[in-house]
C-alpha atoms as a PDB file:
ATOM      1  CA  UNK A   1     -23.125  74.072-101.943  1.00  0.00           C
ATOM      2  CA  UNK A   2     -21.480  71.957 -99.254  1.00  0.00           C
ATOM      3  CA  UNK A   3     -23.744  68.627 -99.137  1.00  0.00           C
ATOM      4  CA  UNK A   4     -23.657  64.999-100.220  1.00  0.00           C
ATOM      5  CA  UNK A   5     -26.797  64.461-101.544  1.00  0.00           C
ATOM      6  CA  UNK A   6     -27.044  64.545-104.718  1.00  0.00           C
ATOM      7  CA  UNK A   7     -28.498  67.661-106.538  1.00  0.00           C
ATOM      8  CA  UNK A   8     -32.572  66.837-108.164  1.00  0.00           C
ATOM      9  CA  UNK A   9     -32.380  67.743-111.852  1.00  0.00           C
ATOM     10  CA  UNK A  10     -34.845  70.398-111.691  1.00  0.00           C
ATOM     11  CA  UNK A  11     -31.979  72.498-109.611  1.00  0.00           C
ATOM     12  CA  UNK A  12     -29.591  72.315-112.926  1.00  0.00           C
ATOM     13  CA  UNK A  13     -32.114  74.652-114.467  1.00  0.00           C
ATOM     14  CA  UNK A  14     -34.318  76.590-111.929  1.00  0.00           C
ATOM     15  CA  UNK A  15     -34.422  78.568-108.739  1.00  0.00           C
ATOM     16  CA  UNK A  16     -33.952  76.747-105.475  1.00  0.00           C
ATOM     17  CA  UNK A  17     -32.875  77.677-102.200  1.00  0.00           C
ATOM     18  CA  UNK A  18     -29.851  76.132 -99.947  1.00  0.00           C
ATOM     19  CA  UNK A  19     -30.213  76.441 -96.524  1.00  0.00           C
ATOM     20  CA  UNK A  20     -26.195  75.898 -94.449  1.00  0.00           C
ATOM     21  CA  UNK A  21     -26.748  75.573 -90.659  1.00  0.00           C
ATOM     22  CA  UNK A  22     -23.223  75.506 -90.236  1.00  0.00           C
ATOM     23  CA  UNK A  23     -23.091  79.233 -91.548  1.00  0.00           C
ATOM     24  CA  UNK A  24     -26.455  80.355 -90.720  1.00  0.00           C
ATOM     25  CA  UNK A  25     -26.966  81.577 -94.589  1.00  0.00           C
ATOM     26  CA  UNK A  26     -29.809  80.602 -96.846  1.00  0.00           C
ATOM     27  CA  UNK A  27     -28.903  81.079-100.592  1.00  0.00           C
ATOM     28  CA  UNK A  28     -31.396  81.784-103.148  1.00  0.00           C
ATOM     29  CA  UNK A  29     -30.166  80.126-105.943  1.00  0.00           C
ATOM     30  CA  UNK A  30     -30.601  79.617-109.807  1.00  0.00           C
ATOM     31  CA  UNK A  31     -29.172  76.346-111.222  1.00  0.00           C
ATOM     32  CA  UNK A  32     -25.351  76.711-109.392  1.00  0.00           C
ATOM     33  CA  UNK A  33     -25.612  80.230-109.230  1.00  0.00           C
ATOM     34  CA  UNK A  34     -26.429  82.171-106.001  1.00  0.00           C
ATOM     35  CA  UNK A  35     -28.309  85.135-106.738  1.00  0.00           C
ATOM     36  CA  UNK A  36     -28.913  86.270-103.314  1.00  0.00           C
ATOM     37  CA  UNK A  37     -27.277  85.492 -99.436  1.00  0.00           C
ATOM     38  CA  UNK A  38     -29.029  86.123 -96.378  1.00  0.00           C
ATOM     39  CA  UNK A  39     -28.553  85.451 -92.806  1.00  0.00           C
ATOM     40  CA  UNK A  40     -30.989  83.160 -90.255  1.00  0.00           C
ATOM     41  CA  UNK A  41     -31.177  81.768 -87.393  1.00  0.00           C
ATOM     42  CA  UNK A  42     -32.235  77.681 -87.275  1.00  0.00           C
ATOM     43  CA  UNK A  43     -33.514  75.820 -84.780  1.00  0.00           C
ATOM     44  CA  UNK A  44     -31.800  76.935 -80.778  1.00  0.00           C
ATOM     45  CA  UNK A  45     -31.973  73.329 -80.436  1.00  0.00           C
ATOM     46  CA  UNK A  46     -29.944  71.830 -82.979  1.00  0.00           C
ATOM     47  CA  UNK A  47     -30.412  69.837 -86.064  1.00  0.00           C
ATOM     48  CA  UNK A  48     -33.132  66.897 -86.229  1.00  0.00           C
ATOM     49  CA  UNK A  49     -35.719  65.429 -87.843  1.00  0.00           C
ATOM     50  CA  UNK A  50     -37.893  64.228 -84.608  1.00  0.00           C
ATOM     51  CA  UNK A  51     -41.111  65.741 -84.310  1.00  0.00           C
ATOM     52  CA  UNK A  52     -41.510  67.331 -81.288  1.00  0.00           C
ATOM     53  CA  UNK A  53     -37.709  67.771 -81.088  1.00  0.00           C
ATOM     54  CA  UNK A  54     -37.652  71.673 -81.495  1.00  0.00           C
ATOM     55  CA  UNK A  55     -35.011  71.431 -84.159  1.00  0.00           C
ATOM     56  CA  UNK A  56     -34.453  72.094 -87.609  1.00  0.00           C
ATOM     57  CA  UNK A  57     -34.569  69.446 -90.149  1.00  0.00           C
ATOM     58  CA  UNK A  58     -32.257  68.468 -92.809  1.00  0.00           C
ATOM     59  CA  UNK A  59     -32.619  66.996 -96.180  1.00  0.00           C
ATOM     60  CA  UNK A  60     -34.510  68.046 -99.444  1.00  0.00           C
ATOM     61  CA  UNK A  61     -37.653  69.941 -99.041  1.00  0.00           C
ATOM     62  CA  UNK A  62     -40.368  71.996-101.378  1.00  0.00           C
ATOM     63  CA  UNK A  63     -42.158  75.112-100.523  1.00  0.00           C
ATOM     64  CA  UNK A  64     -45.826  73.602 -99.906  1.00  0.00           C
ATOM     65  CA  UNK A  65     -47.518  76.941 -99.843  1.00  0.00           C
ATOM     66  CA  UNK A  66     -46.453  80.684 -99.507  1.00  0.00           C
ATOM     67  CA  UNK A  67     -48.606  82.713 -96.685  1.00  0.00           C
ATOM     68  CA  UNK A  68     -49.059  86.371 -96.675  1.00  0.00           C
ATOM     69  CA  UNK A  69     -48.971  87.567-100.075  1.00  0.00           C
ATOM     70  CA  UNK A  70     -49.665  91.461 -99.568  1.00  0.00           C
ATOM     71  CA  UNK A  71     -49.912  91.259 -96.162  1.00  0.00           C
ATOM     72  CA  UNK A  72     -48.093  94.223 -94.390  1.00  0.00           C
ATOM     73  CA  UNK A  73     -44.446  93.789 -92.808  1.00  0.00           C
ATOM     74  CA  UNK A  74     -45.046  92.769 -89.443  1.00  0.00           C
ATOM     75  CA  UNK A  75     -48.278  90.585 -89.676  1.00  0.00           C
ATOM     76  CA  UNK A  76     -48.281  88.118 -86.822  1.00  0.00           C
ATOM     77  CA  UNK A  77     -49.159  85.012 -87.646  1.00  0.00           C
ATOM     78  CA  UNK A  78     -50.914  82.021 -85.569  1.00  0.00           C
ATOM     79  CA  UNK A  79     -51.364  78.347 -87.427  1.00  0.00           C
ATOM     80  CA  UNK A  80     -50.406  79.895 -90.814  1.00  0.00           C
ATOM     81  CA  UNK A  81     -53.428  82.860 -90.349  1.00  0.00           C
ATOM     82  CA  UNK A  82     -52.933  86.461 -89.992  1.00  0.00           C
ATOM     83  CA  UNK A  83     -54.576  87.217 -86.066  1.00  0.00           C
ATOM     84  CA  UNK A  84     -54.963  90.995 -86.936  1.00  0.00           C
ATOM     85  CA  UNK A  85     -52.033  92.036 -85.030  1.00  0.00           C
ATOM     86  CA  UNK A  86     -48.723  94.010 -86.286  1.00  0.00           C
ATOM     87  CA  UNK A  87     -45.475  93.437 -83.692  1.00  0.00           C
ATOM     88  CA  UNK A  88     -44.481  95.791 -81.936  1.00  0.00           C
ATOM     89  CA  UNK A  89     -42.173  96.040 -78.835  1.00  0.00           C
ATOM     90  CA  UNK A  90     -44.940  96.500 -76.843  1.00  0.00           C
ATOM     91  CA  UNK A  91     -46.746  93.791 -77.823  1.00  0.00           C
ATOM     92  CA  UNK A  92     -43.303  91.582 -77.336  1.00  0.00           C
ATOM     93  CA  UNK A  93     -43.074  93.054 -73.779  1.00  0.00           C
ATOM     94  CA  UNK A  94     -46.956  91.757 -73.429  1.00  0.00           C
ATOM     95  CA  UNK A  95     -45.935  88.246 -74.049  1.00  0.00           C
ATOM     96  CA  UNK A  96     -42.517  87.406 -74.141  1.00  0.00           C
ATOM     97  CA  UNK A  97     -42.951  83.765 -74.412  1.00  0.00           C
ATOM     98  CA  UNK A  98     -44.535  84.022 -77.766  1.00  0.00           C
ATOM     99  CA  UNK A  99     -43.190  82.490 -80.710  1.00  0.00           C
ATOM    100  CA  UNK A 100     -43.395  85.456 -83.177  1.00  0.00           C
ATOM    101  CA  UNK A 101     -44.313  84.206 -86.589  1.00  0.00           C
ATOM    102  CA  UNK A 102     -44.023  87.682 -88.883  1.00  0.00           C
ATOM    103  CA  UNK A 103     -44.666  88.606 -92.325  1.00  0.00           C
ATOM    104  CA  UNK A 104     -44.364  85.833 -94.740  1.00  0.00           C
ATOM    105  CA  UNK A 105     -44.385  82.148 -94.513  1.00  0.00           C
ATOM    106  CA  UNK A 106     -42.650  79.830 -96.582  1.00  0.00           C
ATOM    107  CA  UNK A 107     -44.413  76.587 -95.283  1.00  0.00           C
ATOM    108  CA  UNK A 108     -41.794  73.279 -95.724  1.00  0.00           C
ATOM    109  CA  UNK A 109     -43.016  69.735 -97.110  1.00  0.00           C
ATOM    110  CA  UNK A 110     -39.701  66.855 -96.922  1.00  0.00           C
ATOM    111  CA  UNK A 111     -38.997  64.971-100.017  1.00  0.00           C
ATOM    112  CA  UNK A 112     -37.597  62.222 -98.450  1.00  0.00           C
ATOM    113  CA  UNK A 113     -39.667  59.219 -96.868  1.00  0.00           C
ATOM    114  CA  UNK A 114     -38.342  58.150 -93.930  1.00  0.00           C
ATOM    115  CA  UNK A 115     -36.102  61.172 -93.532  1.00  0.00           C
ATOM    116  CA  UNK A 116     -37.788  64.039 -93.023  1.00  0.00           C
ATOM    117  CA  UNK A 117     -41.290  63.076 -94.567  1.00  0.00           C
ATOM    118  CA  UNK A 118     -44.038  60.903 -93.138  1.00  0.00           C
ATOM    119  CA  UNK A 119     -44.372  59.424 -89.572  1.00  0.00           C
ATOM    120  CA  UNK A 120     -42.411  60.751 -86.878  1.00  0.00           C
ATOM    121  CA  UNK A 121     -39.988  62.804 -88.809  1.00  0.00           C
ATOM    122  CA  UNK A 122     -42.405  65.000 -91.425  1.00  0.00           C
ATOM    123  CA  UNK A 123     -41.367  68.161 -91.901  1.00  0.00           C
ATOM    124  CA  UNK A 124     -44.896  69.426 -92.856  1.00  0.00           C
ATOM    125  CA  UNK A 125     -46.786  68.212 -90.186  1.00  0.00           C
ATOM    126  CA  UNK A 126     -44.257  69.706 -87.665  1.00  0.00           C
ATOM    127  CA  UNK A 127     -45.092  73.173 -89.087  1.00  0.00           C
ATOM    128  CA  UNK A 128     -41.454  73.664 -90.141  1.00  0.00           C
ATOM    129  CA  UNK A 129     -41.423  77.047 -92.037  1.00  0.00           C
ATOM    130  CA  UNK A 130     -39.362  79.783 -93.664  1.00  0.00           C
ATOM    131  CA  UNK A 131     -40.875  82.960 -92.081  1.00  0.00           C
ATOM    132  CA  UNK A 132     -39.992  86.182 -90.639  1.00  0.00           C
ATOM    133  CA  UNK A 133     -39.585  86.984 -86.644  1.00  0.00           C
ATOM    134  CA  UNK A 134     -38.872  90.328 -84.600  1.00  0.00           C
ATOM    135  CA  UNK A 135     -36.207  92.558 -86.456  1.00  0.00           C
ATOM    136  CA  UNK A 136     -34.036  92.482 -83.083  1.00  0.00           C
ATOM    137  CA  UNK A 137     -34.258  88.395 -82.373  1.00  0.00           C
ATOM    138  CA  UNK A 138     -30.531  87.348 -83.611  1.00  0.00           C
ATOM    139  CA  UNK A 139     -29.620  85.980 -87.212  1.00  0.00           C
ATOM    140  CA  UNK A 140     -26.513  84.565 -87.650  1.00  0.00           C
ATOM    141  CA  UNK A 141     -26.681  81.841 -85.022  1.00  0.00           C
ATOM    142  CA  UNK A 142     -29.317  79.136 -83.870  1.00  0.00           C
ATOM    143  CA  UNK A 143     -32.239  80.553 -82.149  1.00  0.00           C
ATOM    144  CA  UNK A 144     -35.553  79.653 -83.319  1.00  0.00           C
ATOM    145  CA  UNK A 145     -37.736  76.860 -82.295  1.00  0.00           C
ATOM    146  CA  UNK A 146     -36.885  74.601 -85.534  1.00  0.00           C
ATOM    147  CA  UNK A 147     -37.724  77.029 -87.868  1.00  0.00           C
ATOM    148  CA  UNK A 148     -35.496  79.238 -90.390  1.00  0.00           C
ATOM    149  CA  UNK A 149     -36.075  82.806 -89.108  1.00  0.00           C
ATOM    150  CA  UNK A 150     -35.270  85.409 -91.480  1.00  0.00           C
ATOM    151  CA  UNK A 151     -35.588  89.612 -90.836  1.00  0.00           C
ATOM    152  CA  UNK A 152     -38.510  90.598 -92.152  1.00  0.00           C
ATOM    153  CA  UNK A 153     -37.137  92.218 -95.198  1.00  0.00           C
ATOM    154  CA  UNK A 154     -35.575  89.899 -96.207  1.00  0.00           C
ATOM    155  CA  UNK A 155     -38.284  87.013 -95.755  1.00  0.00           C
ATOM    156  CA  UNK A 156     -40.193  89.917 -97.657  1.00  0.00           C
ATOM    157  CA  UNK A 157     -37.652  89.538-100.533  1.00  0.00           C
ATOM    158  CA  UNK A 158     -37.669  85.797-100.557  1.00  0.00           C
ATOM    159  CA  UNK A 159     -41.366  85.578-100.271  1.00  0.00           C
ATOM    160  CA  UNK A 160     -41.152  87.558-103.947  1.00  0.00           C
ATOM    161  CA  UNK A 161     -38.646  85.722-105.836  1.00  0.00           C
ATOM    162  CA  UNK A 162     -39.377  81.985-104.706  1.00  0.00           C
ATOM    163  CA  UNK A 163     -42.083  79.760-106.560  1.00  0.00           C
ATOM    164  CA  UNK A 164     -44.125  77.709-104.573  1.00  0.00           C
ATOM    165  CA  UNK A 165     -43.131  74.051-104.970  1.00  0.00           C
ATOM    166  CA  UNK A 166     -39.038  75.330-105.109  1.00  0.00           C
ATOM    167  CA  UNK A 167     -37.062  72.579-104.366  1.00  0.00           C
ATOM    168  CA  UNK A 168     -34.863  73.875-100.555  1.00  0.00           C
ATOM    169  CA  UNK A 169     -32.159  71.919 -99.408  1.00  0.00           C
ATOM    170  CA  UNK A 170     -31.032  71.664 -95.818  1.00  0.00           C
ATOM    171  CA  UNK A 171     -27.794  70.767 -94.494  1.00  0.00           C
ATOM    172  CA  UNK A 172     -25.087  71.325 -91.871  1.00  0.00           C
END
């Protein structure tokens, strides 16, 4: 883990997750052990804290609440609720402005007051989430709107062996 803050006891012991926008990887961990890799893509405009700012924010977080338990791959999601579509290309090609929010969510809560919780830098109330997008939007390099986007099976994967209230940590 490549970051200077300084690990919460509750990561010597359990599973946590470790999120490096420098490589574009989120590891699931347990304790200092990575059990799985996989690749995302952060926020297409940078690295911030800023509400409003579009980009993804650093620091420690917790999983506030997991969304879509048993829902099928490719639920699209609109503020956190399941609108009783599956993606599809052609619904893409319908509305390719949309910010596709697929399959699971992993919604983010900072630990850190003045950092990326409360006022104008709160990671919850910017709607900052772990989730899954198209299968063909890039991983591997920034791209989302300040969220970590994951393929869908692998946010599928995550969604299963994550508690809710893990501690995540965020950093370039």
């Amino acid at each position: 883990m490549s970051s200077n803050r300084a690990v919460p006891e509750v990561q010597e012991r359990g599973i946590w997750l470790d999120v490096d926008l420098a490589e574009q990887r989120l590891s699931l961990m347990e304790g200092a052990v990575a059990v799985k890799d996989y690749a995302i893509a952060s926020g297409r405009a940078g690295i911030g804290e800023r509400n409003g700012s579009g980009q993804t924010p650093r620091g420690w977080h917790q999983v506030r609440a997991k969304i879509g338990t048993g829902r099928p791959v490719g639920t699209v999601f609109r503020g956190r609720r399941p609108t009783g579509e599956i993606y599809s290309p052609a619904l893409a090609a319908a509305q390719p402005e949309r910010d596709w929010i697929l399959t699971r969510i992993l919604w983010l809560s900072g630990l850190e007051p003045g950092f990326n919780r409360l006022g104008e830098v709160d990671t919850m109330r910017r709607y900052i989430y772990i989730h899954g997008g198209p299968d063909d939007a890039p991983v591997g390099e920034p791209g989302s709107r300040g969220c970590i986007r994951m393929r869908n099976a692998d946010v599928t994967d995550l969604f299963e062996r994550v508690p809710a209230h893990a501690p995540v940590l965020i950093h370039e």
